[in-house]
Protein backbone atom coordinates (compact mmCIF):
# COMPACT_ATOMS: atom_id res chain seq x y z
CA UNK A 1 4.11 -48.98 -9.28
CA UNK A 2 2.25 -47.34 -12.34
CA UNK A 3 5.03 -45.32 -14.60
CA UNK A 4 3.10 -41.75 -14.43
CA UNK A 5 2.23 -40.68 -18.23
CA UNK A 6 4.33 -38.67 -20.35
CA UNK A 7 1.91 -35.57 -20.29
CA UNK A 8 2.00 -35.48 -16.47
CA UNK A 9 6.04 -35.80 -16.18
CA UNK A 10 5.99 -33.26 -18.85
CA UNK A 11 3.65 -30.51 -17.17
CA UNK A 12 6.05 -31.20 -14.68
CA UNK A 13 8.83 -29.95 -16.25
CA UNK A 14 7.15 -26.86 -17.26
CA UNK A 15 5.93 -26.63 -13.40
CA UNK A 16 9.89 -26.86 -12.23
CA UNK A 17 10.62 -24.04 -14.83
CA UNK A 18 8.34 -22.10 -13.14
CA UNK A 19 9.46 -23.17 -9.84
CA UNK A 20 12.50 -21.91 -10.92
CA UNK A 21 11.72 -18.89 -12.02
CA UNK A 22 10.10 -17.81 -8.32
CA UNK A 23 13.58 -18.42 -7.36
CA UNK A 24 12.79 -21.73 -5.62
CA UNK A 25 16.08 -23.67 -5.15
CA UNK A 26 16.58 -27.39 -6.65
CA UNK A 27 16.09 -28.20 -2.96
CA UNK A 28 12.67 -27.35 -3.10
CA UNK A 29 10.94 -30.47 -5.47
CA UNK A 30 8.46 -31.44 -4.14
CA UNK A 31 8.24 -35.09 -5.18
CA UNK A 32 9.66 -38.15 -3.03
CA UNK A 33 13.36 -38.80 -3.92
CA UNK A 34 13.45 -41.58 -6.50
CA UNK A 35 10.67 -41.22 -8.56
CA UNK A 36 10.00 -40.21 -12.15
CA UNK A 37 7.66 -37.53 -11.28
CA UNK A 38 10.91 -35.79 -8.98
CA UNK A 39 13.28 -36.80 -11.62
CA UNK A 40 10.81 -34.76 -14.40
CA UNK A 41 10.84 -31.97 -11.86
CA UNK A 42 14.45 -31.92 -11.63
CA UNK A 43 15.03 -32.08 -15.49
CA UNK A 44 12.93 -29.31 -15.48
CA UNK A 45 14.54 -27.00 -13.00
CA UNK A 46 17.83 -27.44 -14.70
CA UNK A 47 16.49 -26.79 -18.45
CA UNK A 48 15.14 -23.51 -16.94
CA UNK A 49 18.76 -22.95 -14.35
CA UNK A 50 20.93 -23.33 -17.44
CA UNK A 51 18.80 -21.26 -19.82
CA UNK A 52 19.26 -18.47 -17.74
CA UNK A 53 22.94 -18.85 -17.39
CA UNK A 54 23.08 -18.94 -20.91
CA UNK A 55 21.10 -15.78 -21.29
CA UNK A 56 22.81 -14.12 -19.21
CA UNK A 57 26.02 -15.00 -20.84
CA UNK A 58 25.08 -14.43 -24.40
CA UNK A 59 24.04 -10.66 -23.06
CA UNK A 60 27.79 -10.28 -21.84
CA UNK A 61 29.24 -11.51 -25.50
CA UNK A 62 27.19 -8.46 -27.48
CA UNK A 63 29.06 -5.80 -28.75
CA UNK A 64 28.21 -2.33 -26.80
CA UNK A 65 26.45 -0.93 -30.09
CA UNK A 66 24.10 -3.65 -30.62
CA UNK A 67 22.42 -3.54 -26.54
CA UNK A 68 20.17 -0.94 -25.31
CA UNK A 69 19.48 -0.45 -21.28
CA UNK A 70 16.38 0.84 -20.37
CA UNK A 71 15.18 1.31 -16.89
CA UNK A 72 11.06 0.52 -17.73
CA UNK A 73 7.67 1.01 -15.74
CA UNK A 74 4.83 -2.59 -16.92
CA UNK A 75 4.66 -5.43 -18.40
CA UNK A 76 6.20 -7.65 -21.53
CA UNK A 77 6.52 -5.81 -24.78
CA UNK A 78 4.11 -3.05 -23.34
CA UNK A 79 6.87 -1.61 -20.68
CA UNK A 80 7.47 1.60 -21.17
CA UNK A 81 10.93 3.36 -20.66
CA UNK A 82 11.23 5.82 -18.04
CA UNK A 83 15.51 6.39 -18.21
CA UNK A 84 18.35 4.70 -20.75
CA UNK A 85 21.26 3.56 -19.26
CA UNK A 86 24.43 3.76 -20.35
CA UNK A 87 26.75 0.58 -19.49
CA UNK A 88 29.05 2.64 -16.90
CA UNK A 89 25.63 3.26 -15.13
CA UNK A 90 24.69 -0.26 -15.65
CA UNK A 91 26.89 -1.49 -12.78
CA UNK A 92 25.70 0.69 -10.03
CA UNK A 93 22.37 -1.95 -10.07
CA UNK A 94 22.02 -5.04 -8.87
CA UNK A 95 20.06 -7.30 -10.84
CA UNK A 96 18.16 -10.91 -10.16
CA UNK A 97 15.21 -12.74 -11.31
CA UNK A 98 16.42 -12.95 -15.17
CA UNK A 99 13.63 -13.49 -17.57
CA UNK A 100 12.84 -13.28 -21.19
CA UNK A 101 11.08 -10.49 -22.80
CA UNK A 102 10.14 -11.70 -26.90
CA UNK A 103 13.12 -12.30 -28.81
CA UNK A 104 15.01 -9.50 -28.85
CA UNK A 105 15.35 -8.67 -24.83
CA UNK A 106 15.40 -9.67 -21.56
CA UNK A 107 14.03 -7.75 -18.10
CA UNK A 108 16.36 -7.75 -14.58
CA UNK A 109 14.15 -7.02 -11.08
CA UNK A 110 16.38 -4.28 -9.70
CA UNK A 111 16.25 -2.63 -6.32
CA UNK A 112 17.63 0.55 -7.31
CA UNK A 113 15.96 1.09 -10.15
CA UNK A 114 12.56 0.32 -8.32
CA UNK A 115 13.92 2.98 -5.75
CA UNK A 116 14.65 5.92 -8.17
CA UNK A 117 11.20 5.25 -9.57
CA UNK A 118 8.89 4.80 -6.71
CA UNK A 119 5.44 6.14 -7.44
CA UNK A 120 6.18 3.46 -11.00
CA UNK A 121 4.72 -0.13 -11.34
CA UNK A 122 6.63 -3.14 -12.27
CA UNK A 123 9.80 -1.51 -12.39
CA UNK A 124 12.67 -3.42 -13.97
CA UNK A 125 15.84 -2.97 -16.32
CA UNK A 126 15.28 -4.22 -19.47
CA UNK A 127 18.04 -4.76 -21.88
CA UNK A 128 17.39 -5.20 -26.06
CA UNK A 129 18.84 -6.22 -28.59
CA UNK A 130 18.96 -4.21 -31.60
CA UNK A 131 20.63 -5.69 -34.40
CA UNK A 132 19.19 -7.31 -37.13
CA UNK A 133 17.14 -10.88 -35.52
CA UNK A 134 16.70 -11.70 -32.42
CA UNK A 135 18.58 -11.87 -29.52
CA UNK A 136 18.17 -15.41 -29.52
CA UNK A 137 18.42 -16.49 -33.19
């Protein structure tokens, strides 16, 4: 058997971070047990499983003064805030689908917050960082 090339096992890496991020389970890869190709896709999904885990953690750690909680309507950077939250209201919304948003924030899907804005696209919770660097520094 051919070894596959380094630029395929590594576009599918990025593919299994993706996968990932459409909550697809480690279950899911699609490549026959015992291969390279599944073991790139499973290197991948874990880069992208424990990133997450570790954003989500580092979020926890800052200090109440330095995070903002916006409920937003878009896109990226572009979102534009339709309420601020305070962290008391914070935890009547469930949040999944964690995902960076630049340096400096990250975006939550959120039933509820899609439900108290429903004529808004691409509703989400966004929360920011505001001290000095990034979130991620």
């Amino acid at each position: 058997m051919t070894p596959t090339p380094q630029s395929e096992l590594d576009t599918i890496r990025a593919m299994a971070r993706a996968d990932h991020a459409q909550r697809l389970t480690s279950a899911y890869n699609p490549y026959p047990h015992g291969t390279d190709k599944a073991a790139a896709w499973g290197a991948g999904w874990r880069e992208e499983n424990e990133a997450s885990h570790r954003l989500d953690e580092e979020i926890v750690k800052l200090p109440r003064f330095r995070v903002r909680v916006d409920i937003v309507a878009g896109e990226g950077q572009g979102a534009r805030p339709l309420a601020a939250l305070d962290r008391t209201d914070f935890a009547a919304f469930t949040v999944s689908q964690l995902r960076r948003d630049g340096d400096k924030a990250v975006i939550w899907e959120s039933p509820e917050a899609r439900a108290r804005f429903p004529g808004e696209a691409a509703v989400a919770i966004r929360v920011t960082h505001e001290g000095e660097g990034g979130m991620f520094d």
